[in-house]
PDB file of N, CA and C in Angstrom:
ATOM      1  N   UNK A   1       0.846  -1.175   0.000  1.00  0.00           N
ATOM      2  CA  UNK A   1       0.000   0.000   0.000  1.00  0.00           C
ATOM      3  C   UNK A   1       0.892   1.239   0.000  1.00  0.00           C
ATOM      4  N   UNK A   2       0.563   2.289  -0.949  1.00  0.00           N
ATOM      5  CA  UNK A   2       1.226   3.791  -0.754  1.00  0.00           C
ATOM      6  C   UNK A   2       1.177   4.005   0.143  1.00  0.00           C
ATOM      7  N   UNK A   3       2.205   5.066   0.116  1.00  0.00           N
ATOM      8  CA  UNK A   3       2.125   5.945   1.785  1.00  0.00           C
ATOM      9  C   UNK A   3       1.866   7.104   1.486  1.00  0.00           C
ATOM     10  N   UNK A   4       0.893   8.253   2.403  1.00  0.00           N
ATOM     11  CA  UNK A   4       0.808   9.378   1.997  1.00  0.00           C
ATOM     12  C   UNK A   4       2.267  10.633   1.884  1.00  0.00           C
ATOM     13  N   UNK A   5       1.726  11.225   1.357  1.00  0.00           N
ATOM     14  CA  UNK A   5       2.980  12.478   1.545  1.00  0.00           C
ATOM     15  C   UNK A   5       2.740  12.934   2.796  1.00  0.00           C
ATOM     16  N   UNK A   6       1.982  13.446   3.770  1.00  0.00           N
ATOM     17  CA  UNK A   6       1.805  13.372   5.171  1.00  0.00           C
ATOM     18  C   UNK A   6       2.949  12.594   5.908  1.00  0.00           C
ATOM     19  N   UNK A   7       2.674  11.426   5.594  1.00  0.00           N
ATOM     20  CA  UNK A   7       4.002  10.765   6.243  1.00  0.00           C
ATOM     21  C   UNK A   7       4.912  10.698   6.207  1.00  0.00           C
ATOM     22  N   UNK A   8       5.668  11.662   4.763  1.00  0.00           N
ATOM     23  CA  UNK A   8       7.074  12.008   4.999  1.00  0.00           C
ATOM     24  C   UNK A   8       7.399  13.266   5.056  1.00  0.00           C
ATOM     25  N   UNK A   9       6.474  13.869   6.142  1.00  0.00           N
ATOM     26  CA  UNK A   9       6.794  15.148   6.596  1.00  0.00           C
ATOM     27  C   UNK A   9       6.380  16.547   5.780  1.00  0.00           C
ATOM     28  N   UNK A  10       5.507  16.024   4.984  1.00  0.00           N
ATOM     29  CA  UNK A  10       4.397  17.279   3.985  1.00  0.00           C
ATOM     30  C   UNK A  10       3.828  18.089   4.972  1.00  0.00           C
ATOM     31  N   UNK A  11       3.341  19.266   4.408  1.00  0.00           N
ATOM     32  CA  UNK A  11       2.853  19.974   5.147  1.00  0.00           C
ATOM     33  C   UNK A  11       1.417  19.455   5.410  1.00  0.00           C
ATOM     34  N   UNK A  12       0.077  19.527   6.435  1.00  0.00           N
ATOM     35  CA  UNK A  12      -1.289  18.955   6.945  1.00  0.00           C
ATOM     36  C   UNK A  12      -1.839  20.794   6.278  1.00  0.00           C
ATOM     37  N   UNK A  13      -2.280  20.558   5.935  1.00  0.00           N
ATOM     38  CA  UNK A  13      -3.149  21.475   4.818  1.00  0.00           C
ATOM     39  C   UNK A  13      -5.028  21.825   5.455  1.00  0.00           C
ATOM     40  N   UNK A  14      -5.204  22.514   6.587  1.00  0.00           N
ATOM     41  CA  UNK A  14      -6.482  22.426   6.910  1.00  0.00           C
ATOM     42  C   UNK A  14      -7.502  23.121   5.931  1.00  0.00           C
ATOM     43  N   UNK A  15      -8.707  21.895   5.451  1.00  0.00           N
ATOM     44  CA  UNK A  15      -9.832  22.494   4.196  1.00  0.00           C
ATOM     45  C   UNK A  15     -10.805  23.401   4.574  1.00  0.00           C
ATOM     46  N   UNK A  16     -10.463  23.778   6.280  1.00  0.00           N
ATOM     47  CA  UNK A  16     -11.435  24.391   6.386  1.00  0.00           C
ATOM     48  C   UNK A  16     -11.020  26.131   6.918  1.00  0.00           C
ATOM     49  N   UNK A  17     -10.184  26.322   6.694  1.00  0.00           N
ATOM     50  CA  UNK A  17      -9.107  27.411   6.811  1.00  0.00           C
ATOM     51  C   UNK A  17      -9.329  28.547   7.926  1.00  0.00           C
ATOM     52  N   UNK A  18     -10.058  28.265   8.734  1.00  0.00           N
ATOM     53  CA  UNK A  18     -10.502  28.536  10.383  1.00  0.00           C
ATOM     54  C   UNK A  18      -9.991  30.051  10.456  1.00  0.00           C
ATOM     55  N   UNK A  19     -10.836  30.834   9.384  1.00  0.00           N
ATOM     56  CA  UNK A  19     -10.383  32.087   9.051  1.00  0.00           C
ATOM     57  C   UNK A  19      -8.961  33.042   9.164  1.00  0.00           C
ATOM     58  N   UNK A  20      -7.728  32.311   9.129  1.00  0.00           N
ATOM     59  CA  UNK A  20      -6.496  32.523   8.727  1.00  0.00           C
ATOM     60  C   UNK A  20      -7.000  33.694   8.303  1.00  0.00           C
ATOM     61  N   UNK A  21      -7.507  33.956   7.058  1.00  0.00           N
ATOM     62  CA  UNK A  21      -7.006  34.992   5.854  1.00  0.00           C
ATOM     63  C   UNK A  21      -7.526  36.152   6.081  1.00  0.00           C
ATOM     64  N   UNK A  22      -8.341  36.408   7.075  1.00  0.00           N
ATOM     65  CA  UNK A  22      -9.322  37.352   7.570  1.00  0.00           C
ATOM     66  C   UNK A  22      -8.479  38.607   7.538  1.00  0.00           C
ATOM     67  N   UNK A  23      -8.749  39.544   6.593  1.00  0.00           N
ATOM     68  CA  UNK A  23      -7.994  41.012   6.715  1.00  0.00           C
ATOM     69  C   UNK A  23      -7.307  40.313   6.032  1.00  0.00           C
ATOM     70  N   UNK A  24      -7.082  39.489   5.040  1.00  0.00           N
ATOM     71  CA  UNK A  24      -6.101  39.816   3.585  1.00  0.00           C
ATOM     72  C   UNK A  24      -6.390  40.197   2.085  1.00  0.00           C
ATOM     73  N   UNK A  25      -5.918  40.917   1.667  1.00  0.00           N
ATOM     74  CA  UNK A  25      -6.432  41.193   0.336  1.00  0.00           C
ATOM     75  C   UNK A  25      -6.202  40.497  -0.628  1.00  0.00           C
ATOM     76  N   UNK A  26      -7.328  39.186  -0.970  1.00  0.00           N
ATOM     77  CA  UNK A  26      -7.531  38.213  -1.672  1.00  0.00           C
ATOM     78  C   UNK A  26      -7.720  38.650  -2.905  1.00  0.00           C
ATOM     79  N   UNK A  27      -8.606  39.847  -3.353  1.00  0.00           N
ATOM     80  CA  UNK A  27      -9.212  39.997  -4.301  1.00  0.00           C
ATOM     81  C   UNK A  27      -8.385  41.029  -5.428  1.00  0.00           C
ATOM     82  N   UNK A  28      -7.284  41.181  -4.959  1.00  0.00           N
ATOM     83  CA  UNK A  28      -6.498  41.508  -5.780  1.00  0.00           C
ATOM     84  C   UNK A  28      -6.876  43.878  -6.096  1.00  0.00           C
ATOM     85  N   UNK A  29      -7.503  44.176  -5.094  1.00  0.00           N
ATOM     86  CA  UNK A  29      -7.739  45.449  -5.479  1.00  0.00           C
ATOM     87  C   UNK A  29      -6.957  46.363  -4.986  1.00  0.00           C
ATOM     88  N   UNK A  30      -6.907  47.405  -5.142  1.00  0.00           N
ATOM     89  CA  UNK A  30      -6.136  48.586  -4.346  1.00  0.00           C
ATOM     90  C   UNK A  30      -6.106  48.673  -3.240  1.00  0.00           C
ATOM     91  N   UNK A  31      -5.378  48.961  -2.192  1.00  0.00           N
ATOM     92  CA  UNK A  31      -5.385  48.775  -0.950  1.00  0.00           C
ATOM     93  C   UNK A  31      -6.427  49.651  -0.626  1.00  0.00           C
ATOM     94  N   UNK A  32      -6.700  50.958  -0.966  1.00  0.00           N
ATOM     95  CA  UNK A  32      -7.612  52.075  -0.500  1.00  0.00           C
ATOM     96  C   UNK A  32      -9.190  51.456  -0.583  1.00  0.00           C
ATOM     97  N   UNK A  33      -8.896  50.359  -1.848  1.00  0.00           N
ATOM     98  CA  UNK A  33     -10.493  50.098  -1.752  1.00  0.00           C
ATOM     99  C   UNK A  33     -11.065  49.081  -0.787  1.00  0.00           C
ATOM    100  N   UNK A  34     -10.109  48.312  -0.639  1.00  0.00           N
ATOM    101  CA  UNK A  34      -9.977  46.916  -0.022  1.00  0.00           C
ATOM    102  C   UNK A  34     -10.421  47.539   1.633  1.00  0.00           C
ATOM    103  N   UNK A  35      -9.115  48.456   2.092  1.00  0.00           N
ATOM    104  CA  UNK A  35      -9.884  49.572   3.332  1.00  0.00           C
ATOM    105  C   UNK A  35     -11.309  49.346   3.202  1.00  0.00           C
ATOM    106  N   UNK A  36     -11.638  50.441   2.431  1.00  0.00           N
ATOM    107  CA  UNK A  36     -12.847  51.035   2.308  1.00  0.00           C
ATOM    108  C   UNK A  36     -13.854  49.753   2.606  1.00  0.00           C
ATOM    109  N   UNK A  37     -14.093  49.131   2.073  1.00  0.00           N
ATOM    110  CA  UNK A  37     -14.733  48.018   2.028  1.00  0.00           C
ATOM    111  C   UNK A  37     -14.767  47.460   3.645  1.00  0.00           C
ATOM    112  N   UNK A  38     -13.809  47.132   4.228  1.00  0.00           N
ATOM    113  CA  UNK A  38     -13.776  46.789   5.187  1.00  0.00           C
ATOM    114  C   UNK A  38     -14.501  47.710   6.314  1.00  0.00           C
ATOM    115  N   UNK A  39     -14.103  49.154   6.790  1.00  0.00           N
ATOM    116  CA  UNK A  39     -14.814  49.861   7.044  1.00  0.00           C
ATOM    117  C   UNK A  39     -16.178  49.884   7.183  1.00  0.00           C
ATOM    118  N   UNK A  40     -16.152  49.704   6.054  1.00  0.00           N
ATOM    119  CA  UNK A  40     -17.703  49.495   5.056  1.00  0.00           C
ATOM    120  C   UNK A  40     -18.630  48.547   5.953  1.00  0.00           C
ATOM    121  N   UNK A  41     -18.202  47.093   5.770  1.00  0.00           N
ATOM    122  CA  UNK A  41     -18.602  45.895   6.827  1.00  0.00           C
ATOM    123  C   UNK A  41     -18.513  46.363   8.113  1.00  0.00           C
ATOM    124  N   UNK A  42     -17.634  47.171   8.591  1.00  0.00           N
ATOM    125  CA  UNK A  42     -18.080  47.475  10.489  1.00  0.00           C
ATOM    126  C   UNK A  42     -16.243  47.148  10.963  1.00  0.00           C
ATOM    127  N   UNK A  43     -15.724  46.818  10.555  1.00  0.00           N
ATOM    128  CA  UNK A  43     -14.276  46.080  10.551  1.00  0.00           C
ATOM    129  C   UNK A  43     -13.322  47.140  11.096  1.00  0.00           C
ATOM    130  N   UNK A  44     -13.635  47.465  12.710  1.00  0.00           N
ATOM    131  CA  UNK A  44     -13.229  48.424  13.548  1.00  0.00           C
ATOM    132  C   UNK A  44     -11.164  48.736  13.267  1.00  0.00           C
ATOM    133  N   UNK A  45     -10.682  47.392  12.974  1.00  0.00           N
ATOM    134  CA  UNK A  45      -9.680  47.940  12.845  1.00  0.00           C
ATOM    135  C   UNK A  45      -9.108  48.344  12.003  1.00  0.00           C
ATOM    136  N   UNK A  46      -9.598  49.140  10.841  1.00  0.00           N
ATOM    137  CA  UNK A  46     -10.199  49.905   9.514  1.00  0.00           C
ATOM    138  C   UNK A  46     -10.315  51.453   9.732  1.00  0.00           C
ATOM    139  N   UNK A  47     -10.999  51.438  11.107  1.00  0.00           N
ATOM    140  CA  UNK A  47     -11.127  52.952  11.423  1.00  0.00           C
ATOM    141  C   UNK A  47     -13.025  53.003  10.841  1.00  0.00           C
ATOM    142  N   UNK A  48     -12.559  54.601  11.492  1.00  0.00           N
ATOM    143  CA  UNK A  48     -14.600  54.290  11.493  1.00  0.00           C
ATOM    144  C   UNK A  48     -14.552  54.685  10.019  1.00  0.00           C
ATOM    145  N   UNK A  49     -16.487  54.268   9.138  1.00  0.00           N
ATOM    146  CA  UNK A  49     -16.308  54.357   7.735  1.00  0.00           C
ATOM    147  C   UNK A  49     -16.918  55.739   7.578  1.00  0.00           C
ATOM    148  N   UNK A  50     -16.343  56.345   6.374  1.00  0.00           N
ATOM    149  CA  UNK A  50     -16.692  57.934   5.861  1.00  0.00           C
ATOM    150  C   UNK A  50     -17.181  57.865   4.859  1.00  0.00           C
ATOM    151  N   UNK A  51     -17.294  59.155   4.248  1.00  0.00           N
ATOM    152  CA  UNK A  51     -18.046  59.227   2.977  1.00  0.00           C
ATOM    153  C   UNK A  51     -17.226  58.987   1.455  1.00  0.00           C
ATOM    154  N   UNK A  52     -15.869  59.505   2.036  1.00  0.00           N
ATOM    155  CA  UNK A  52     -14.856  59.015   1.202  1.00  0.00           C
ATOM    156  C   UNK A  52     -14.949  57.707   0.939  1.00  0.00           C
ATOM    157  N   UNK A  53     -15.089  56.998   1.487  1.00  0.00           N
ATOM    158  CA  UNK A  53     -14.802  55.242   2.288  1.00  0.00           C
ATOM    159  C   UNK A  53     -16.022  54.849   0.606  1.00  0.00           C
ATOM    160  N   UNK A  54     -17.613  55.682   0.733  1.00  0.00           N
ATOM    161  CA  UNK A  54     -18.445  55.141   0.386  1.00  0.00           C
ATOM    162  C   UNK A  54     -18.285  55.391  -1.447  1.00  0.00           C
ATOM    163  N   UNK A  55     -17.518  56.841  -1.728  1.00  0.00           N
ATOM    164  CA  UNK A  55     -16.845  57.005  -2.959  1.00  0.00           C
ATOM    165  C   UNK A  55     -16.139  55.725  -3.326  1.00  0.00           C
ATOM    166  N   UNK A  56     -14.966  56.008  -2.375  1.00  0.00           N
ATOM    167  CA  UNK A  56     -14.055  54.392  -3.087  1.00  0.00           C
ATOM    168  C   UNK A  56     -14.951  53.237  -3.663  1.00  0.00           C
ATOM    169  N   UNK A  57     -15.669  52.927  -2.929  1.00  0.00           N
ATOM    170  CA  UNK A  57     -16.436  51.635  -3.319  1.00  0.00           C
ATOM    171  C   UNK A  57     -16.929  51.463  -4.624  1.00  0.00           C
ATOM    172  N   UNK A  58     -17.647  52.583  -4.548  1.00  0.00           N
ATOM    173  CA  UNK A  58     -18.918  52.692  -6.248  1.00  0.00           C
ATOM    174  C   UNK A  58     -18.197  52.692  -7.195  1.00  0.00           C
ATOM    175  N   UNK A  59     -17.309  54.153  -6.692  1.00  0.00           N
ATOM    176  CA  UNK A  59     -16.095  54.060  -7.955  1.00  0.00           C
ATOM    177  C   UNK A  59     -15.458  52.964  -8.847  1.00  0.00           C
ATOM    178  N   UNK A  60     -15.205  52.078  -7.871  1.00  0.00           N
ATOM    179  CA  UNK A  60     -14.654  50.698  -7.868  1.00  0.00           C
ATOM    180  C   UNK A  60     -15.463  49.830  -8.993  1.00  0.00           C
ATOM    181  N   UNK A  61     -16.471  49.426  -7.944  1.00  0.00           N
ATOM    182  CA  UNK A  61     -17.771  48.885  -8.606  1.00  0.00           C
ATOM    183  C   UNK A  61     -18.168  49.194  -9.951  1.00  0.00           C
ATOM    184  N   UNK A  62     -17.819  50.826 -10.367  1.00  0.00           N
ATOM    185  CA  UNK A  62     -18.338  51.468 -11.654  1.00  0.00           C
ATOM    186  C   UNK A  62     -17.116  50.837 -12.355  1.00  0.00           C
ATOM    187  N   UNK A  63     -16.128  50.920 -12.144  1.00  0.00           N
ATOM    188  CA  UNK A  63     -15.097  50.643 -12.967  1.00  0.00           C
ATOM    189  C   UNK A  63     -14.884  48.823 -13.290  1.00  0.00           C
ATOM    190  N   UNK A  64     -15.289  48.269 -12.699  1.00  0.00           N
ATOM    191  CA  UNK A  64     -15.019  46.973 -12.410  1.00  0.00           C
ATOM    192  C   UNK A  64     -16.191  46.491 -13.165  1.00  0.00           C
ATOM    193  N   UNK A  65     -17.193  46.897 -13.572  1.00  0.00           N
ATOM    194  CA  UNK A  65     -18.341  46.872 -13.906  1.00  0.00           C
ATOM    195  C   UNK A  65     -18.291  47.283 -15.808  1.00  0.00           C
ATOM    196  N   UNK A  66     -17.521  48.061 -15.949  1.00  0.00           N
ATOM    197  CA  UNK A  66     -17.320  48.442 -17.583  1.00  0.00           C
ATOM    198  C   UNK A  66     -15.897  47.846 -17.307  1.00  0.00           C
ATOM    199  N   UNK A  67     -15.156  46.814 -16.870  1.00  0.00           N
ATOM    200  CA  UNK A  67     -14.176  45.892 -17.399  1.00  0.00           C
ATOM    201  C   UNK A  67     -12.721  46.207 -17.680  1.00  0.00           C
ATOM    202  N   UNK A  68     -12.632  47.988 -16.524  1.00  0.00           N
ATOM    203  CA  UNK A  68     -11.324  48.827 -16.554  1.00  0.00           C
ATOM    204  C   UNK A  68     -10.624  47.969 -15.138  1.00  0.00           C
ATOM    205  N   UNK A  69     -10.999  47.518 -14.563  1.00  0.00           N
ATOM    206  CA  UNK A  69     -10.708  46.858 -13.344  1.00  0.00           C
ATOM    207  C   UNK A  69      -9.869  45.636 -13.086  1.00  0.00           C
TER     208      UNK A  69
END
């Protein structure tokens, strides 16, 4: 019988990723928007959200939306 790669010292890979990534910018956007967004959700260590905060977003959205993004 094979042996797994586990057993010769591979890395254990958890599928359920027990929110590690929380506050990383996965999605590949500008940091200002990625902020914003967060803010946005309530995500206190973001700082409180503004109106600027609510620009970034749409902006985003508008642009991402006609395929400049």
């Amino acid at each position: 019988m094979a042996k797994s790669g586990a057993s010769k010292g591979a890395k254990k890979i958890n599928a359920f990723n027990d929110g590690k990534l929380e506050g990383v910018n996965v999605a590949s956007m500008p940091d200002h928007v990625f902020e914003s967004i967060q803010r946005q959700y309530g995500n206190k260590k973001y700082g409180e959200y503004t109106i600027e905060d609510k620009k970034n977003v749409i902006n985003h959205y508008k642009k991402q939306k006609k395929g400049k993004v």
